[in-house]
N, C-alpha and C. Protein backbone atom coordinates (compact mmCIF):
# COMPACT_ATOMS: atom_id res chain seq x y z
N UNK A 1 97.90 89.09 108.30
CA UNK A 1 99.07 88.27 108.46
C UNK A 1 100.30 89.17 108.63
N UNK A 2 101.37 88.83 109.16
CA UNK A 2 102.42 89.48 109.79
C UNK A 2 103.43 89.00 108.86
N UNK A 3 104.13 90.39 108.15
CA UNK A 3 104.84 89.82 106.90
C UNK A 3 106.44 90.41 107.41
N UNK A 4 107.48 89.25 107.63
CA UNK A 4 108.57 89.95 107.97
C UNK A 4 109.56 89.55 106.71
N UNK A 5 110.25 90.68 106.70
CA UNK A 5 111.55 90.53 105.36
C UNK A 5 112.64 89.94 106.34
N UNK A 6 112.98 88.72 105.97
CA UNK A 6 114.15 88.39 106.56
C UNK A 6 115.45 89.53 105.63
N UNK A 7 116.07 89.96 107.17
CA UNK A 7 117.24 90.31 106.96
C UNK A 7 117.02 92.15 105.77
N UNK A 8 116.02 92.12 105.85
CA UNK A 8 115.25 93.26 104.86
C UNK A 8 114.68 92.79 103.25
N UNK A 9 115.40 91.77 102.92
CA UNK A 9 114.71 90.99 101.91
C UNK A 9 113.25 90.69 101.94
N UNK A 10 112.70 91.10 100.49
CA UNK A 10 111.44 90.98 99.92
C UNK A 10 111.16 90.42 98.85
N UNK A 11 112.16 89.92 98.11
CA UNK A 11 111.40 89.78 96.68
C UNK A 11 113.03 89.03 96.23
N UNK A 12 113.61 87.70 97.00
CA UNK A 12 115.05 87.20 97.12
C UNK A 12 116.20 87.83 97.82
N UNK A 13 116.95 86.82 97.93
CA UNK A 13 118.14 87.43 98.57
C UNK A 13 119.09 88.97 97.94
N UNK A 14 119.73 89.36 98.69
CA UNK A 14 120.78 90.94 98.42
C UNK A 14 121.67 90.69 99.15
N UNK A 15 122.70 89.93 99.05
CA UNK A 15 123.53 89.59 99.70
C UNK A 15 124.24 91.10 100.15
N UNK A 16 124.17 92.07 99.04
CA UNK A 16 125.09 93.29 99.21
C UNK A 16 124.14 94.20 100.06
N UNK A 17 123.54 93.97 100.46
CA UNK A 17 122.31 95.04 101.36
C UNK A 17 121.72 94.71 102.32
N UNK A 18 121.11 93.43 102.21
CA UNK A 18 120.58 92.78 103.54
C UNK A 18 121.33 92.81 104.84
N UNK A 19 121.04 92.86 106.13
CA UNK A 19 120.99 93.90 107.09
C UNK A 19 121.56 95.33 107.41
N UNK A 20 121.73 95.87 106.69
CA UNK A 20 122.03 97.68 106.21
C UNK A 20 120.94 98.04 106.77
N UNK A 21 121.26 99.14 107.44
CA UNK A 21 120.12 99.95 107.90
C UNK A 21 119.42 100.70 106.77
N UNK A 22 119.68 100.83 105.69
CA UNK A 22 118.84 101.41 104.52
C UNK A 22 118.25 100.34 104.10
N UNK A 23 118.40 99.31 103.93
CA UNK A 23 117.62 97.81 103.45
C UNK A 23 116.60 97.94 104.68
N UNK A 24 116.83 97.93 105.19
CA UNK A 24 115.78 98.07 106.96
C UNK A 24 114.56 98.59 106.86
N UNK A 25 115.14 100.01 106.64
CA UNK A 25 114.28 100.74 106.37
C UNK A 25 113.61 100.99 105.13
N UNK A 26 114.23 100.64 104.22
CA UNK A 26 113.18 100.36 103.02
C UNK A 26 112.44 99.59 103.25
N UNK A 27 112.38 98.24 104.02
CA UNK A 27 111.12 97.09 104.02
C UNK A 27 110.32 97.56 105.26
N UNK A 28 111.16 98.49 105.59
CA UNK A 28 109.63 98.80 107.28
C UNK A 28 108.97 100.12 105.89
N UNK A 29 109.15 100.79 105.40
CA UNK A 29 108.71 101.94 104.41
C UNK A 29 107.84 100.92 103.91
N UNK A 30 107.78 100.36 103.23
CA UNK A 30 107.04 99.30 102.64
C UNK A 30 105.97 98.34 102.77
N UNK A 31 106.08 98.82 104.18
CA UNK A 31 105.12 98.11 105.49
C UNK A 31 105.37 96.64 105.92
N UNK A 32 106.74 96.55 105.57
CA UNK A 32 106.58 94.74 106.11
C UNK A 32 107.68 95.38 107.64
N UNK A 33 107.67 94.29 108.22
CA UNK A 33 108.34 93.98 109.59
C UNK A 33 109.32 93.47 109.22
N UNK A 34 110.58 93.33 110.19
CA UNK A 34 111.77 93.37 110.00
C UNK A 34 112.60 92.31 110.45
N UNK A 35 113.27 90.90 110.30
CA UNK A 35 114.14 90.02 111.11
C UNK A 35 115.48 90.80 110.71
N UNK A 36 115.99 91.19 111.89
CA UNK A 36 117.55 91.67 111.84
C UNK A 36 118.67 90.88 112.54
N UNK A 37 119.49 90.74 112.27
CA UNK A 37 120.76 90.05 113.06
C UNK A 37 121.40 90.85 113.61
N UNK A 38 121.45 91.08 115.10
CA UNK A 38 122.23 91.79 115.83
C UNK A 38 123.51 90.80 116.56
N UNK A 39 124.38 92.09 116.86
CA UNK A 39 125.91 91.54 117.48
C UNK A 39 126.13 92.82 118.21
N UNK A 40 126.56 92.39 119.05
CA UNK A 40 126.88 93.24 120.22
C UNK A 40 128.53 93.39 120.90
N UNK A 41 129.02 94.18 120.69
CA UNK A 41 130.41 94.12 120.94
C UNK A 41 131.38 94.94 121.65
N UNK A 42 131.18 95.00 122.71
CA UNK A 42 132.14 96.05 123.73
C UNK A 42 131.16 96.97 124.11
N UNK A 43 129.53 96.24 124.46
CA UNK A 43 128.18 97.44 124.72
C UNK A 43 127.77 98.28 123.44
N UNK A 44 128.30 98.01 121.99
CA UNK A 44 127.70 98.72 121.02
C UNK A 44 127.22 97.76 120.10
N UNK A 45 126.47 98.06 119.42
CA UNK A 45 125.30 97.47 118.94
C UNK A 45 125.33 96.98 116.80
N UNK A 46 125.46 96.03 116.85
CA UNK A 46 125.52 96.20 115.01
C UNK A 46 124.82 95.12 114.44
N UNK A 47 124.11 95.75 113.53
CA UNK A 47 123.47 95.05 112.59
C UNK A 47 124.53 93.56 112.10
N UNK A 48 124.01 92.66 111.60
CA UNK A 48 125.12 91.62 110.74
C UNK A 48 125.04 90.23 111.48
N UNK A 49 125.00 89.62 109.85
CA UNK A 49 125.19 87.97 110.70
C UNK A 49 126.15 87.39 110.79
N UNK A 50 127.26 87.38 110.17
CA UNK A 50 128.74 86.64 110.18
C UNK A 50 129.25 87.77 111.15
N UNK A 51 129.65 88.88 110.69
CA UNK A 51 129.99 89.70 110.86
C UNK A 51 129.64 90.92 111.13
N UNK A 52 129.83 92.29 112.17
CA UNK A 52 129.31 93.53 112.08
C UNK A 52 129.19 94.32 110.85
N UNK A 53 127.86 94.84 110.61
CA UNK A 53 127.73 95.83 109.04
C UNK A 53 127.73 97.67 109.67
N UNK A 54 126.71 97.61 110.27
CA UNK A 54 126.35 99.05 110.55
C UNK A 54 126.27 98.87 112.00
N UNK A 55 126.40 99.97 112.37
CA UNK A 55 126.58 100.65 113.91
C UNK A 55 125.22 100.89 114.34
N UNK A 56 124.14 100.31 115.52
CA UNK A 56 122.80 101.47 115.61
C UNK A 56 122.99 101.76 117.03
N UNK A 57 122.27 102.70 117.30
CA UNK A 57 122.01 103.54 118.66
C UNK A 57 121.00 103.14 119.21
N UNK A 58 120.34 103.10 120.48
CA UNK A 58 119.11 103.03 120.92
C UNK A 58 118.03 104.29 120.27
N UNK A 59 118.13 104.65 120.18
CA UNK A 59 117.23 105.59 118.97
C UNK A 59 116.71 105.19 117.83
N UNK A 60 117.72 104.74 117.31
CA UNK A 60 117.06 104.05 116.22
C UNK A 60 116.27 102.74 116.12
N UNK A 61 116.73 102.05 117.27
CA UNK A 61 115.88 100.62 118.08
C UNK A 61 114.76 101.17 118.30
N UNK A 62 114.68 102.50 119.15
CA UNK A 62 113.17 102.84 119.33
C UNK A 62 111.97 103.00 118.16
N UNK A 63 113.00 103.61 117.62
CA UNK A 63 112.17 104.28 116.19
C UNK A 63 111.42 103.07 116.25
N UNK A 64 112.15 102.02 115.49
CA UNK A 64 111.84 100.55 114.79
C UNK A 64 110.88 99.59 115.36
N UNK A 65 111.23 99.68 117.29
CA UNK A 65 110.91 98.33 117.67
C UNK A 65 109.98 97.24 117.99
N UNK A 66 108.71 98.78 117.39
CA UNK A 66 107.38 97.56 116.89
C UNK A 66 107.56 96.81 115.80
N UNK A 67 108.27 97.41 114.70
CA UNK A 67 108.54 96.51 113.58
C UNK A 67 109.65 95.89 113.04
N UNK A 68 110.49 95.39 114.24
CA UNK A 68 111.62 94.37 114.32
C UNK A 68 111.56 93.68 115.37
N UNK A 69 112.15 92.14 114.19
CA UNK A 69 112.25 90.76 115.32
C UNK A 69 113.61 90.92 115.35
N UNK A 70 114.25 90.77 116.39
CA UNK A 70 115.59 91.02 116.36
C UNK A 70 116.03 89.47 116.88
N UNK A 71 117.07 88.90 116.02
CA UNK A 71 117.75 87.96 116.38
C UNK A 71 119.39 87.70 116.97
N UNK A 72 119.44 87.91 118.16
CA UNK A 72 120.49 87.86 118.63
C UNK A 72 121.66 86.64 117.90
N UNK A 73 122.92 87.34 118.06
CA UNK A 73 123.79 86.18 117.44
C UNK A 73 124.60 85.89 118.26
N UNK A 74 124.59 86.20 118.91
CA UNK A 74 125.74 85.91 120.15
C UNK A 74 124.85 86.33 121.45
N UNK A 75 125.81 85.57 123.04
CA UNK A 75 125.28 85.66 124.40
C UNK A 75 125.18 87.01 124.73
N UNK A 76 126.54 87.95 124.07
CA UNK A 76 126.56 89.50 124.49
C UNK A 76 124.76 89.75 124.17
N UNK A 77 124.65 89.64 122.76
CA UNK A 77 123.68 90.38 122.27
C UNK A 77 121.91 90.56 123.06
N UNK A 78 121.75 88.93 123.03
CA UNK A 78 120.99 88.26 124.18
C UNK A 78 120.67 89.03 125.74
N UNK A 79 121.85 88.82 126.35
CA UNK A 79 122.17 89.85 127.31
C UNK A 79 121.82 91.37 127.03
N UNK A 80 122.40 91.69 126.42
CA UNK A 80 121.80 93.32 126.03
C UNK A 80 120.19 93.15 125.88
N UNK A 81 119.62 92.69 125.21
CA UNK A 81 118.52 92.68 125.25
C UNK A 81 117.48 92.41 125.98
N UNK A 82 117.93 91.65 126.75
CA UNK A 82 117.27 90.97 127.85
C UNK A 82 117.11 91.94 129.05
N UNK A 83 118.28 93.21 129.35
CA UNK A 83 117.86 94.06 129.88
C UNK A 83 117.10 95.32 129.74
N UNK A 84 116.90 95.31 127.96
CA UNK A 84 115.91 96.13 128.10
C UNK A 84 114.07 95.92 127.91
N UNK A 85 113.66 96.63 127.65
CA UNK A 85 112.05 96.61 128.13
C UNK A 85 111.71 96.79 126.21
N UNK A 86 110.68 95.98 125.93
CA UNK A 86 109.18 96.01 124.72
C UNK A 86 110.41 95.75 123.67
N UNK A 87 111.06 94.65 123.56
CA UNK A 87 111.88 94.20 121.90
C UNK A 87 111.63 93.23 121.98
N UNK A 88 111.12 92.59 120.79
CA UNK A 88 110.88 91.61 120.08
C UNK A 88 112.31 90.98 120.14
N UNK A 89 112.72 89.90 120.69
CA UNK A 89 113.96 89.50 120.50
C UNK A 89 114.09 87.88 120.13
N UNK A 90 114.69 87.39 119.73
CA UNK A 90 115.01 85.82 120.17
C UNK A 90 116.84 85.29 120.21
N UNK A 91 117.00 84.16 119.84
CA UNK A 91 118.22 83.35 119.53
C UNK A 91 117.87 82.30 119.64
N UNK A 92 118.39 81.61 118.49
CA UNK A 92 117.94 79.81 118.42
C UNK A 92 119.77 79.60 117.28
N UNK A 93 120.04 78.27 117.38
CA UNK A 93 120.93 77.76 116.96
C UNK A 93 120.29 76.54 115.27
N UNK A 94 119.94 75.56 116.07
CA UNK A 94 119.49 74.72 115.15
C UNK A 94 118.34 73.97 115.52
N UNK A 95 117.87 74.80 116.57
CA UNK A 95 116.08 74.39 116.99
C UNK A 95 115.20 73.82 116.13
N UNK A 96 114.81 73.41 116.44
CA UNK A 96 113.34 73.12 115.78
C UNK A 96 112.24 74.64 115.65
N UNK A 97 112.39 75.13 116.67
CA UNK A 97 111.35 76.23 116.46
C UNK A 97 112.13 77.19 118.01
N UNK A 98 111.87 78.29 118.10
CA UNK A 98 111.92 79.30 118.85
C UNK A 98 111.10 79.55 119.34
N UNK A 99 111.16 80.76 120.41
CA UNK A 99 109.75 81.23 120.96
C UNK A 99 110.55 82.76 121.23
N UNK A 100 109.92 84.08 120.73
CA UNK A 100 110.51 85.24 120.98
C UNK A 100 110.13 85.65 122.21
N UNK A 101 110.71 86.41 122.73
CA UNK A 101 110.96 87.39 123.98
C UNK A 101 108.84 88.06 123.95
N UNK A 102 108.33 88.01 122.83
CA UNK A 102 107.38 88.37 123.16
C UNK A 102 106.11 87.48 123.23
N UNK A 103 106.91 86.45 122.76
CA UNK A 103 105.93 84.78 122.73
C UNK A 103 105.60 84.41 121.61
N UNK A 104 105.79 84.74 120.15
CA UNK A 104 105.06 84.08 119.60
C UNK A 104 106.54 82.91 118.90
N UNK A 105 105.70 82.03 118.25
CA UNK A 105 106.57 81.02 118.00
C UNK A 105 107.59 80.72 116.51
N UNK A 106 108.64 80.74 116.10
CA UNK A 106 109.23 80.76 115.18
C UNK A 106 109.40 79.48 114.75
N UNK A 107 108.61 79.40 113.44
CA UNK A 107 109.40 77.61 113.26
C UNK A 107 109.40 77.46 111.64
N UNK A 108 110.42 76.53 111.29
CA UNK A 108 110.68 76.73 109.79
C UNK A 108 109.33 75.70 109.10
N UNK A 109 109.30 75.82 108.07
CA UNK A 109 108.05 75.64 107.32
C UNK A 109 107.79 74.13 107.54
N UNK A 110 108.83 73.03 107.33
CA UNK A 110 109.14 72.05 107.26
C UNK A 110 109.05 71.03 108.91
N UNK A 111 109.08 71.69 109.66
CA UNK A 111 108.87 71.16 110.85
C UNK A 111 108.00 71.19 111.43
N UNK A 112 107.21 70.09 111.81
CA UNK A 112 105.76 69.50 112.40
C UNK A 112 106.05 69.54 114.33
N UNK A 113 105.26 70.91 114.29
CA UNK A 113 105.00 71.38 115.65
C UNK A 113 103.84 71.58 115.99
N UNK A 114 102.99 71.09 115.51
CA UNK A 114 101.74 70.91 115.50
C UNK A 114 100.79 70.37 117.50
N UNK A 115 101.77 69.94 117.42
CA UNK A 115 101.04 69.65 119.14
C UNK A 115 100.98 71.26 119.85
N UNK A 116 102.08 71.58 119.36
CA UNK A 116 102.06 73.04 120.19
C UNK A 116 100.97 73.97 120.12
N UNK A 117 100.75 74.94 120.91
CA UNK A 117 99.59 76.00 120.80
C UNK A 117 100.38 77.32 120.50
N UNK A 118 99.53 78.16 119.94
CA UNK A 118 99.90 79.63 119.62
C UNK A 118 100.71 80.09 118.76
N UNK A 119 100.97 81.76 118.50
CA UNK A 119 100.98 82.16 117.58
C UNK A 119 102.00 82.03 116.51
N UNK A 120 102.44 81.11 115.71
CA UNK A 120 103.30 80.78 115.02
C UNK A 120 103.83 81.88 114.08
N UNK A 121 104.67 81.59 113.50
CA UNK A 121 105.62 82.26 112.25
C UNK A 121 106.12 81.80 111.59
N UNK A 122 106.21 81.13 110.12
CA UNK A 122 106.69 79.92 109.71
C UNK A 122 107.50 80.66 108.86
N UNK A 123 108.56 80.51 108.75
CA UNK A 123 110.17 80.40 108.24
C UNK A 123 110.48 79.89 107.08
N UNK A 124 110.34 80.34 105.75
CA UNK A 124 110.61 80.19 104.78
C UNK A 124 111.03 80.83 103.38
N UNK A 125 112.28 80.18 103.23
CA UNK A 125 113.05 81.19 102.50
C UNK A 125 113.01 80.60 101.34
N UNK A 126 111.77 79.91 100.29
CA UNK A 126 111.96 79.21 99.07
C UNK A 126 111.27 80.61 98.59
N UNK A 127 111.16 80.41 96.91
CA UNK A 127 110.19 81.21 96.41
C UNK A 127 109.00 80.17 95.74
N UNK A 128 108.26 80.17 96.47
CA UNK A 128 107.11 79.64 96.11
C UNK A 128 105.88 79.86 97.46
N UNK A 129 104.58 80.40 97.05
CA UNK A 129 103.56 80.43 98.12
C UNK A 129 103.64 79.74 99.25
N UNK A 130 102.97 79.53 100.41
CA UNK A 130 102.97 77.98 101.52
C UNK A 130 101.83 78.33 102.01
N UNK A 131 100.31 77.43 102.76
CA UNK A 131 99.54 77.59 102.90
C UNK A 131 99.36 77.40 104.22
N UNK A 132 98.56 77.04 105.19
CA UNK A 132 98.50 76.74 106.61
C UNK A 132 98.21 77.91 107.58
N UNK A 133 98.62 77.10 108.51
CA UNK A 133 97.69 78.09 109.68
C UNK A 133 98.30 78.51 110.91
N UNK A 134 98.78 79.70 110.61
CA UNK A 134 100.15 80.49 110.92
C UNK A 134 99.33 81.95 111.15
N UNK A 135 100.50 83.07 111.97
CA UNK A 135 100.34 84.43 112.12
C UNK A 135 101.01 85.36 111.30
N UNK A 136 101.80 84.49 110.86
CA UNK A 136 103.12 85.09 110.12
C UNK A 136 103.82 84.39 109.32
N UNK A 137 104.38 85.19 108.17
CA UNK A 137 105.97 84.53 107.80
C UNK A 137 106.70 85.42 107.60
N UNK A 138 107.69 84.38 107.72
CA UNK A 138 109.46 85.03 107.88
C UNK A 138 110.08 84.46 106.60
N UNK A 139 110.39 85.61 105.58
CA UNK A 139 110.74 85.02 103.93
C UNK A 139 111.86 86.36 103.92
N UNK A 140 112.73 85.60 102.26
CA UNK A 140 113.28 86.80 101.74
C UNK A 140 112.46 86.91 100.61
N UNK A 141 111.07 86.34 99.95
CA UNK A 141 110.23 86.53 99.11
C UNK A 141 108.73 86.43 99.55
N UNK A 142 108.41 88.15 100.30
CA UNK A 142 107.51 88.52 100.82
C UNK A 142 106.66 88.93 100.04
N UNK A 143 107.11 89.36 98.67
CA UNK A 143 106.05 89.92 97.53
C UNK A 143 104.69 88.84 97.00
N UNK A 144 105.30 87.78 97.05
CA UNK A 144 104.00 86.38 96.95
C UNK A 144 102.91 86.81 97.95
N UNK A 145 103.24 87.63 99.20
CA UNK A 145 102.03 87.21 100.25
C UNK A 145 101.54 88.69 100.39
N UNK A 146 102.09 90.00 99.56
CA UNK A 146 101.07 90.56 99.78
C UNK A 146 100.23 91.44 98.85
């Protein structure tokens, strides 16, 4: 199963750390995969969801970019991404479910998408287990699943 730390969270929220590139990289060290919030602003690149936190380079995208889902927050960001090649990317607003840049499907725990086919990721940020038949989840309490 494909275990991503939302935002680098594993084991609840860090409001003071979550998307920091050291939070990052502690949960890829750790072996889980990564949902990050990117923003893009005058062609440079930053971690953060309200707001920009940290600065990254394409270097450090490379390092990462088997083990980050990157969620665009804005059209810039989208755009940037969209021109480059092998990132996991998406952007959704208040969807029902997503589908990333590499296909598989994002959908929160609670929503019956069940007609659909393929590889899901179910989205849940409670602390408590969830059972079903999924590829993945996307939590800030990843320690339950592994």
């Amino acid at each position: 199963m494909i275990l991503i730390a939302h935002r680098g969270n594993i084991n609840g929220r860090n409001l003071n750390r979550e998307n920091t590139v050291s939070y990052i990289e502690e949960a890829i060290n750790k072996g889980y995969d990564v949902e990050l919030d990117i923003r893009v602003i005058k062609n440079k690149v930053y971690t953060g969801h309200d707001n920009p936190i940290d600065n990254i380079d394409l270097n450090w995208l490379k390092k990462f970019k088997n083990r980050l889902w990157i969620h665009c927050k804005d059209t810039e960001s989208l755009k940037y991404f969209s021109n480059l090649k092998d990132y996991n990317y998406f952007w959704h607003e208040k969807d029902q479910f997503t589908i990333t840049s590499k296909g598989f499907i994002l959908s929160h725990v609670n929503n019956n998408v069940k007609k659909l086919s393929g590889d899901f990721i179910k989205i849940h940020f409670k602390n408590k287990k969830i059972n079903g038949n999924f590829v993945g989840i996307l939590s800030d309490y990843l320690l339950k699943y592994k």
